[in-house]
Protein backbone atom coordinates (compact mmCIF):
# COMPACT_ATOMS: atom_id res chain seq x y z
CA UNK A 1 -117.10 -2.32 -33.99
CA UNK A 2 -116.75 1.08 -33.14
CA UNK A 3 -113.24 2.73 -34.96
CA UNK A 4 -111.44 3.30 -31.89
CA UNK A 5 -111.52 -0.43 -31.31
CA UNK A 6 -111.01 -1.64 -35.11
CA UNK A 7 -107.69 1.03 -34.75
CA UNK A 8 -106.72 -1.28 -31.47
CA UNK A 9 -106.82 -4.51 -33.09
CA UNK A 10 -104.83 -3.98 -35.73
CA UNK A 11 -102.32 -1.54 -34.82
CA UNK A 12 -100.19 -4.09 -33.43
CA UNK A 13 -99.99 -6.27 -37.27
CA UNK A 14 -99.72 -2.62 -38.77
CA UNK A 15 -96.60 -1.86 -36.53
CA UNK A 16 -95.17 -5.08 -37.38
CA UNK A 17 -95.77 -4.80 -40.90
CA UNK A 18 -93.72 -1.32 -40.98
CA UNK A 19 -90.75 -2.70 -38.56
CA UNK A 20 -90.13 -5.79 -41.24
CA UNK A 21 -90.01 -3.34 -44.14
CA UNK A 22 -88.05 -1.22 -42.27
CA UNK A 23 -85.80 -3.42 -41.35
CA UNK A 24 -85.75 -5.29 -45.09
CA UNK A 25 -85.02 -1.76 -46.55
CA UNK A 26 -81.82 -1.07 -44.35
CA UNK A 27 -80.47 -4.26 -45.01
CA UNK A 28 -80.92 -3.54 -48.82
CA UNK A 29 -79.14 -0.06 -48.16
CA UNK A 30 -76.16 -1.65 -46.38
CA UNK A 31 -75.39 -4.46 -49.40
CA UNK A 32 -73.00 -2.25 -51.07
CA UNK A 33 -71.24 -0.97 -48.08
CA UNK A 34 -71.16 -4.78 -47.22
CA UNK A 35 -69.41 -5.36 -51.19
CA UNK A 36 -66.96 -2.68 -50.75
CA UNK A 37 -65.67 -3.43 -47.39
CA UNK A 38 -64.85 -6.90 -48.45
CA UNK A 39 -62.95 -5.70 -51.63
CA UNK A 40 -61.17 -3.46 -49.34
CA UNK A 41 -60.05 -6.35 -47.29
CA UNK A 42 -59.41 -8.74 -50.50
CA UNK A 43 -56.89 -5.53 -51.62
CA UNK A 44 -55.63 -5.08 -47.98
CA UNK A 45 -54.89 -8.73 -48.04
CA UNK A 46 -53.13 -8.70 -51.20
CA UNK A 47 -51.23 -5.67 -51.33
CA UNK A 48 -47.68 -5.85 -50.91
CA UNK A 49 -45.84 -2.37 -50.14
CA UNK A 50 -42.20 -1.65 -49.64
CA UNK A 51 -41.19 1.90 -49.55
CA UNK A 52 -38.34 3.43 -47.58
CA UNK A 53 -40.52 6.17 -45.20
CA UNK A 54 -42.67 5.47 -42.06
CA UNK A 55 -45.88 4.54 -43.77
CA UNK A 56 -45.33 0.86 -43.55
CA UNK A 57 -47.89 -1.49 -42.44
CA UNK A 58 -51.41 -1.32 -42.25
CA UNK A 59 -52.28 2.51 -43.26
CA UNK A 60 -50.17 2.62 -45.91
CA UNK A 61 -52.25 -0.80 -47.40
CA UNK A 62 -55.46 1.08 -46.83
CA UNK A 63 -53.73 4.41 -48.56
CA UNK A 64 -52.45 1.67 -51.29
CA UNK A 65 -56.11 0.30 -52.09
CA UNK A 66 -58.12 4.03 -51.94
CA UNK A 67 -56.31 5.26 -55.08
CA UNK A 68 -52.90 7.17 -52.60
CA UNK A 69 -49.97 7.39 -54.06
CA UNK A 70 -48.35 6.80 -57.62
C-alpha cells in the first residue's frame, strides 16, 4: 500500500475523529455559560422591583441581578 493510498483510507475516520472532539470540547466550553444563564433567569424570575423612575420591568430585573444599584 503505497502512502498516498494508506493517507486516503483513513482520512475520512481521522476527520471524524477531530469533528467529535471538536464538537465534545465546545460543548464542555459552553457548560458554564449554560449555568449562568439559568441563574440569571432563576434571579430574573424572582426579583421583585418597585422604584418610582422609568426603569421598571424587565431591564431594571436584569440591572437588579448583575450587581446595579444599591
Amino acid at each position: 500500500m503505497t502512502p498516498r493510498e494508506m493517507i486516503r483510507a483513513h482520512s475520512y475516520p481521522v476527520f471524524a475523529a477531530v469533528s467529535t472532539v471538536s464538537l465534545v470540547l465546545i460543548a464542555v466550553s459552553l457548560a458554564p455559560i449554560a449555568k449562568w444563564a439559568r441563574t440569571q433567569n432563576d434571579c430574573i424570575v424572582r426579583t421583585f422591583r418597585v422604584d418610582g423612575s422609568n426603569n421598571a420591568g424587565i431591564p431594571a430585573k436584569v440591572w437588579s441581578c448583575n450587581g446595579g444599584g444599591d
